[in-house]
Protein backbone atom coordinates (compact mmCIF):
# COMPACT_ATOMS: atom_id res chain seq x y z
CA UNK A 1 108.61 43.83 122.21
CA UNK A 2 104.94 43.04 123.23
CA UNK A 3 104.02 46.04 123.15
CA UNK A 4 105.70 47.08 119.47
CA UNK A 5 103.55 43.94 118.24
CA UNK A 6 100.48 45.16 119.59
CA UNK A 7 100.88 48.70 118.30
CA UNK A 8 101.74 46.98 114.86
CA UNK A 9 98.38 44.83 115.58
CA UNK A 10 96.17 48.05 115.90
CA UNK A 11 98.03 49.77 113.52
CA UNK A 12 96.94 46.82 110.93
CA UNK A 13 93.88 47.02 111.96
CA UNK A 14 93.21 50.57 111.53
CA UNK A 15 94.54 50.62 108.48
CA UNK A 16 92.50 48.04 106.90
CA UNK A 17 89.14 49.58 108.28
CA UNK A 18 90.25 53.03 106.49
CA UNK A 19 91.21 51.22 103.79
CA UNK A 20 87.63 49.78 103.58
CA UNK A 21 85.73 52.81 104.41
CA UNK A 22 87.71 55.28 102.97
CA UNK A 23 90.50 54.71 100.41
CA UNK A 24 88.63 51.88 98.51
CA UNK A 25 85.77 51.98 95.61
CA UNK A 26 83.10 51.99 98.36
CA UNK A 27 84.40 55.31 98.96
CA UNK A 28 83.14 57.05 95.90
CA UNK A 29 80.17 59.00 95.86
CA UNK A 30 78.20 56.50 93.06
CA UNK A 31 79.88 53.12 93.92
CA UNK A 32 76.71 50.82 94.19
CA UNK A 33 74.27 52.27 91.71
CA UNK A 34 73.04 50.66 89.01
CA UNK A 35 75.18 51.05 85.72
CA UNK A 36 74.15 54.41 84.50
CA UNK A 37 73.41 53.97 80.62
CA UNK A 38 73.91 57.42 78.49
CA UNK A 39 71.45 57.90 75.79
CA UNK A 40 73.04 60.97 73.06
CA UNK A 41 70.91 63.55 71.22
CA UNK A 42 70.46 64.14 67.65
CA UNK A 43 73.30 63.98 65.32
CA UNK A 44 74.84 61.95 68.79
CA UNK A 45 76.95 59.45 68.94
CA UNK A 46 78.30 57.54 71.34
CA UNK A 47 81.47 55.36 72.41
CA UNK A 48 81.24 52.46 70.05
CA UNK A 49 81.08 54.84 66.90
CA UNK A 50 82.67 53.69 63.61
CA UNK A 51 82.60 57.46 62.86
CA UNK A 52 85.67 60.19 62.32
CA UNK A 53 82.80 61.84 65.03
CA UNK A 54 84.32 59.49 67.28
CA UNK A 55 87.61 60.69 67.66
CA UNK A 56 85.99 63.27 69.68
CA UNK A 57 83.79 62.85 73.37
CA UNK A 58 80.08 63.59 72.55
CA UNK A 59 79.87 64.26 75.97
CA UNK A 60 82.77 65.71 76.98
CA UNK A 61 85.00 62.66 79.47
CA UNK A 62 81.68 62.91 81.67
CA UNK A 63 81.30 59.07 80.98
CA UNK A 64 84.70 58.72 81.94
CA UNK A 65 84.06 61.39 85.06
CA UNK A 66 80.87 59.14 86.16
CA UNK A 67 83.15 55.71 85.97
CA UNK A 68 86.47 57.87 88.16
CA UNK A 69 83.09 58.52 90.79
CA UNK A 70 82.09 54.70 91.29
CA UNK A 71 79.63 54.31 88.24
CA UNK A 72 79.64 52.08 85.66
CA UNK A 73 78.85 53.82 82.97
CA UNK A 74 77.85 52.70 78.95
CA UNK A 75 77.34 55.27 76.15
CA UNK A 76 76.16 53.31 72.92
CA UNK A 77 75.69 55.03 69.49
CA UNK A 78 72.09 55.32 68.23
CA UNK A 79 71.66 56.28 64.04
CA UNK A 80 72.84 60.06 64.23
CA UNK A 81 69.13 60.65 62.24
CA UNK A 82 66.37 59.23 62.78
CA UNK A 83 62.77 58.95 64.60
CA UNK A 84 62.53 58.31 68.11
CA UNK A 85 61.04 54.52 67.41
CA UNK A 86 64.25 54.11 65.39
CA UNK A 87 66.52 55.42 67.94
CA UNK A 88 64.56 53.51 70.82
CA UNK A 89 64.50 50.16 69.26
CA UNK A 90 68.37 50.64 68.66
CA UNK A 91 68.86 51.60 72.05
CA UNK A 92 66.62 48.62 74.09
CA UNK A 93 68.69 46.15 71.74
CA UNK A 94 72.00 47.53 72.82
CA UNK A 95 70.68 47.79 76.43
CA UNK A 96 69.59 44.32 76.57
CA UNK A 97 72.71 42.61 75.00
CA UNK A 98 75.23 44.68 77.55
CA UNK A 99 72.93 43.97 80.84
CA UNK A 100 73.02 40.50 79.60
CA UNK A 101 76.29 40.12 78.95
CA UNK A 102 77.53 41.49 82.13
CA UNK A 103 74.88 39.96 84.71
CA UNK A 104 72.60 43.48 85.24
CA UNK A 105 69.20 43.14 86.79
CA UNK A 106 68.19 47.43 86.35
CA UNK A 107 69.68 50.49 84.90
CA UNK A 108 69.37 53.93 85.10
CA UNK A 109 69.13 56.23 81.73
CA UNK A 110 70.48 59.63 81.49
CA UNK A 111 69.17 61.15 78.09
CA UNK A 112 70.18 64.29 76.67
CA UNK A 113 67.43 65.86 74.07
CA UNK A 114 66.02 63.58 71.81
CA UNK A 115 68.29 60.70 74.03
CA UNK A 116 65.35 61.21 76.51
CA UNK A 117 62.73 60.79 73.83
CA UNK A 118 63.53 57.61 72.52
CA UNK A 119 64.39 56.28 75.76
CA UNK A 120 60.96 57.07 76.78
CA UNK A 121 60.06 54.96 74.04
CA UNK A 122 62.09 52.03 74.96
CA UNK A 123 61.04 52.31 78.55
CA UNK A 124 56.87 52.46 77.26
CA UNK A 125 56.72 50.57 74.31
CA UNK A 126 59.38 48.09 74.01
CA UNK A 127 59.79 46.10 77.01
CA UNK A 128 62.74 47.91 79.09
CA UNK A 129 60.00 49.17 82.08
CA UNK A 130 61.58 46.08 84.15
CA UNK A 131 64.68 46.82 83.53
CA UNK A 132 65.32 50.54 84.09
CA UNK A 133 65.47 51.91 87.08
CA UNK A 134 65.46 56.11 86.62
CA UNK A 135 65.19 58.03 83.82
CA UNK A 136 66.60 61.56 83.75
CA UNK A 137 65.99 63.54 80.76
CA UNK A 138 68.26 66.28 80.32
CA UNK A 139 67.35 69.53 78.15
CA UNK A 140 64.76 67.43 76.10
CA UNK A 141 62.13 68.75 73.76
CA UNK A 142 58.95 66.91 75.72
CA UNK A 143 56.58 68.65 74.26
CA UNK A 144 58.66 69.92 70.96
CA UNK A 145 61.23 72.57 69.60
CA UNK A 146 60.02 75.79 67.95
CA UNK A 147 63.19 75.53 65.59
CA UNK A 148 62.15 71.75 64.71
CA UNK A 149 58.34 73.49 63.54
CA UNK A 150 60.40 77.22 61.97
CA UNK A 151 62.31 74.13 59.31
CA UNK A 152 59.45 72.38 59.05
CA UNK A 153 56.95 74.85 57.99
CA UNK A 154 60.02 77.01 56.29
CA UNK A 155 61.40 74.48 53.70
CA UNK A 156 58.70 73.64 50.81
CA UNK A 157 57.41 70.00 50.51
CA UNK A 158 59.06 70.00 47.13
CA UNK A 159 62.61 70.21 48.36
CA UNK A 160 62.25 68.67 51.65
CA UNK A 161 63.33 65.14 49.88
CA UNK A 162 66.69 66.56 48.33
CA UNK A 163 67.56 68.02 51.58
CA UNK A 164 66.75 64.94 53.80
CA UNK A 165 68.96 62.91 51.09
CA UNK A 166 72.14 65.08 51.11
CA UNK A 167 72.13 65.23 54.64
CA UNK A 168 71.99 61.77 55.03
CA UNK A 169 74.97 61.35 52.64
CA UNK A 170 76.87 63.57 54.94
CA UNK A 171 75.53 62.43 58.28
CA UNK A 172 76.69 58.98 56.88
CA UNK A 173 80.05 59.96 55.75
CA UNK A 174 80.83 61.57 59.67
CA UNK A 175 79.10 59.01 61.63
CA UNK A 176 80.04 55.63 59.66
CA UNK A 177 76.88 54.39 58.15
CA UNK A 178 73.52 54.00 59.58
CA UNK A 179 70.05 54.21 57.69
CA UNK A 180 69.89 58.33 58.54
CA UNK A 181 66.59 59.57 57.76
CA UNK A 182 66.78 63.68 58.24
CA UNK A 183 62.82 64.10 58.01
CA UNK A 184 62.18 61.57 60.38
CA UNK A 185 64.06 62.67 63.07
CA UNK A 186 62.82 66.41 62.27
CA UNK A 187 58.98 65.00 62.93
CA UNK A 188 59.56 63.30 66.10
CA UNK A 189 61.04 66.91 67.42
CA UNK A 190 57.73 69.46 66.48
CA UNK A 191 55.76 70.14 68.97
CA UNK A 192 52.87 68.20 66.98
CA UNK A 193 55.19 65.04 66.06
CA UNK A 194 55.86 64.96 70.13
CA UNK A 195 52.03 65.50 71.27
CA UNK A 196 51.33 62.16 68.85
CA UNK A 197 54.52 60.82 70.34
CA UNK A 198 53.50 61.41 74.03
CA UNK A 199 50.14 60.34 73.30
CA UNK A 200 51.37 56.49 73.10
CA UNK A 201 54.13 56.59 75.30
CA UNK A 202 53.42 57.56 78.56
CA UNK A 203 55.22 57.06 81.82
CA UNK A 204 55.52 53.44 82.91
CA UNK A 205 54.74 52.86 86.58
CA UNK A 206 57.54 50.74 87.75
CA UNK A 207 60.60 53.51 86.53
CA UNK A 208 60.94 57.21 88.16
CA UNK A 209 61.06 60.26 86.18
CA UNK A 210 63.39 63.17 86.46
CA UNK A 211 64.53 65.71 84.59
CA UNK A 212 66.74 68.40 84.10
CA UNK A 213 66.96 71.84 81.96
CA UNK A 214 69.10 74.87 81.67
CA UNK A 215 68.30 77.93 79.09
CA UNK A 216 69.96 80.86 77.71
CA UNK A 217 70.11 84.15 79.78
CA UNK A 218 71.66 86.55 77.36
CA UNK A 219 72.43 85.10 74.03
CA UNK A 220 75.84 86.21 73.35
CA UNK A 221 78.01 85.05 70.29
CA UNK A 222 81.19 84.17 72.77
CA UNK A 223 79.28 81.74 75.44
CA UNK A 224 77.16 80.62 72.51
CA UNK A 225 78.43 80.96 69.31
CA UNK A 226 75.55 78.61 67.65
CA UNK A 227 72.89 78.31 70.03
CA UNK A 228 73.29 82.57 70.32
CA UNK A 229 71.89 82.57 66.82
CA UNK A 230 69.22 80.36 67.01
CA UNK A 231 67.40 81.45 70.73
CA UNK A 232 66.14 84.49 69.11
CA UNK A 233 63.84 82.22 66.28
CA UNK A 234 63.51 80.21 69.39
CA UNK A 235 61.94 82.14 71.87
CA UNK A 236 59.56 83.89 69.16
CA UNK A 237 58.67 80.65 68.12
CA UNK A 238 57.97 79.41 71.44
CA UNK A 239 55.93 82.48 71.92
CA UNK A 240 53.94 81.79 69.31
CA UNK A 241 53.42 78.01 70.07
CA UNK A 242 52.68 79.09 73.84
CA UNK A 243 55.55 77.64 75.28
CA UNK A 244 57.06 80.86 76.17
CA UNK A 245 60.35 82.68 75.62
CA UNK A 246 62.96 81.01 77.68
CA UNK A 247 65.03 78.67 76.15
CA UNK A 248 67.91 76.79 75.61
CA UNK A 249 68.55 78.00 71.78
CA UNK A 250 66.43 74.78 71.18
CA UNK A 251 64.04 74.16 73.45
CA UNK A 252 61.82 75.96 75.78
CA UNK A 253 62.20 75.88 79.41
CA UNK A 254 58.85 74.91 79.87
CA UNK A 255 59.42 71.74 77.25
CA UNK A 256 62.08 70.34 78.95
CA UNK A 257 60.55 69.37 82.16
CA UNK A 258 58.96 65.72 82.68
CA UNK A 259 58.57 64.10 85.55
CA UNK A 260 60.04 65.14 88.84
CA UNK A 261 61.67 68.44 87.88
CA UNK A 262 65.04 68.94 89.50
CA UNK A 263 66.37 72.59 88.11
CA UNK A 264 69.83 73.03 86.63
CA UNK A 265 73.47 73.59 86.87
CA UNK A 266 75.03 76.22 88.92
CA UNK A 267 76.92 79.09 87.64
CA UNK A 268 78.20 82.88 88.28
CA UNK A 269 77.34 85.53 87.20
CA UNK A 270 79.50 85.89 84.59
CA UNK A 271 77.74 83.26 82.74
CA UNK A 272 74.80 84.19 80.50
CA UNK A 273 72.88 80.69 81.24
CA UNK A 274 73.67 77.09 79.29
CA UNK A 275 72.28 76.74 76.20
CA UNK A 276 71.41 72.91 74.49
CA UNK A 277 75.10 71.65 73.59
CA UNK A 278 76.67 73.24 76.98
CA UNK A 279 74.48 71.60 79.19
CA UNK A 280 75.79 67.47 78.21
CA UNK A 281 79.18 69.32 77.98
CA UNK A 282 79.06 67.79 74.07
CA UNK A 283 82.67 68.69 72.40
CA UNK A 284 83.77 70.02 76.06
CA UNK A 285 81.56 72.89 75.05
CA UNK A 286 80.39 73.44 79.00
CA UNK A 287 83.39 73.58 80.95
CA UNK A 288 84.51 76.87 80.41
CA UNK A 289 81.13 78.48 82.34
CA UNK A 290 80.05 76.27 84.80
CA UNK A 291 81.02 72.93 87.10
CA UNK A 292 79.54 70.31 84.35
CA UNK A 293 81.21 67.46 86.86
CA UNK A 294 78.97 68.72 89.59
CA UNK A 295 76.35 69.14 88.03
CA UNK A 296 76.37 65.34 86.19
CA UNK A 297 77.72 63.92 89.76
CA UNK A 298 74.24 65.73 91.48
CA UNK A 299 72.14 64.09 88.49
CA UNK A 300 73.67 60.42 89.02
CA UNK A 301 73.32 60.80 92.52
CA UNK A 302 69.49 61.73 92.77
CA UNK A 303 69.44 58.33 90.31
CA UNK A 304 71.47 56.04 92.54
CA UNK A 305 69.38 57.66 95.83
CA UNK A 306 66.04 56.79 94.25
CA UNK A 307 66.94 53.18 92.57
């Protein structure tokens, strides 16, 4: 009888130190990071959307993915349209009332294309630099989009008005509101609007910089049905502007990378490369040709291992 109650006792024991180590929260591979905050693109949105756009994941259950890995995670909803000193202010308000309201001394920032941009902004020029930890910037237009400068110089002054106005109607009817402000946003994105932009908001000295980018190998119509037909205009436009040919159907390769420069995702050689909306998995658009949960997992994890 002894020794069944000793066995029991070490049994107990055991248990409880697996338990700990292994079958518990501390576990998982981001459990004790700082909440990861998840800063959307243009025409984004994010979990508190008043939208019908919200019925659907902007980026694909990855929020959801991070929180199942140990992260706490927060996506707000920036105005789908708009500059990146709109967007930023909007975001460092939202930032500062949830890391209030929850107790949070430092975040880190994931932002996918212009979501990098205006977080920049927030981190530079409106006070966040104490408060964030990392930045990653994934598939963002640092230094501009040739497609942002094709529509610029394209459509005539003249009609540039109309346009901007019945997009905004429409951008407001999808997204629920918001002061949307087409011509704006389409500034902030040439590759002049984001040499005035990085001009005034350079890197602050207390937050780390990293970023991530993926482009287009072959631009076929199944992989990418819309970014296909826009990395031809692309690449000749980044061609012309000197930023070369490889791109994401958006944004050069050579655009995209700010800071420390990590790579991309993984994938086989069936896939013909990631183009802009595959690589934040927006509309589950990614999962099909490569391991989007690996790849977001690796991205949170060089965050959390340099906070």
């Amino acid at each position: 009888m002894r020794k069944l109650g000793l066995s029991l006792l070490i049994l107990f024991i055991c248990s409880g130190s697996l338990f700990a180590s292994g079958g518990g929260s501390s576990s998982k591979p981001l459990a004790g990071a700082y909440p990861i905050i998840l800063s959307h693109g243009l025409f984004g949105w994010g979990t508190d959307s008043s939208g019908v756009i919200s019925i659907i994941s902007y980026w694909g259950g990855m929020d959801s993915y991070l929180t199942s890995q140990g992260a706490t995670v927060y996506a707000p909803t920036k105005t789908a349209a708009q500059s990146n000193e709109v967007r930023g202010a909007q975001l460092a308000s939202k930032i500062n009332v949830y890391m209030a309201a929850n107790g949070f001394t430092k975040v880190h920032i994931l932002g996918h294309s212009q979501g990098g941009l205006d977080s920049r902004y927030a981190i530079s020029n409106l006070g966040l630099s104490s408060k964030v930890s990392t930045l990653t910037t994934l598939n963002t237009p640092h230094r501009g989009s040739p497609i942002a400068d094709i529509i610029s110089n394209v459509l005539p002054d003249w009609i540039k008005p109309f346009v901007s106005a019945v997009l905004g109607v429409v951008v407001q009817l999808v997204y629920g509101g918001g002061q949307q402000d087409a011509l704006a946003a389409l500034g902030s994105l040439t590759t002049s609007g984001t040499a005035l932009f990085n001009s005034y908001t350079p890197n602050s000295s207390g937050v780390k910089y990293y970023s991530y980018g993926s482009y287009i190998t072959i631009p076929d119509l199944i992989q990418h049905p819309l970014m296909g037909i826009l990395q031809p205009a692309c690449a000749a436009g980044g061609l012309f502007n000197g930023q070369g040919a490889t791109c994401d159907g958006l944004v050069p390769y050579s655009s995209l990378k700010w800071g420390t420069f990590n790579g991309g995702p993984d994938y086989g050689i069936l896939t013909t490369g990631v183009d802009h909306l595959e690589a934040s998995n927006t509309l589950n658009s990614g999962k099909t040709w490569y391991d989007v949960e690996g790849y977001f997992l690796k991205m949170a994890s060089n965050a959390k291992a340099n906070q």
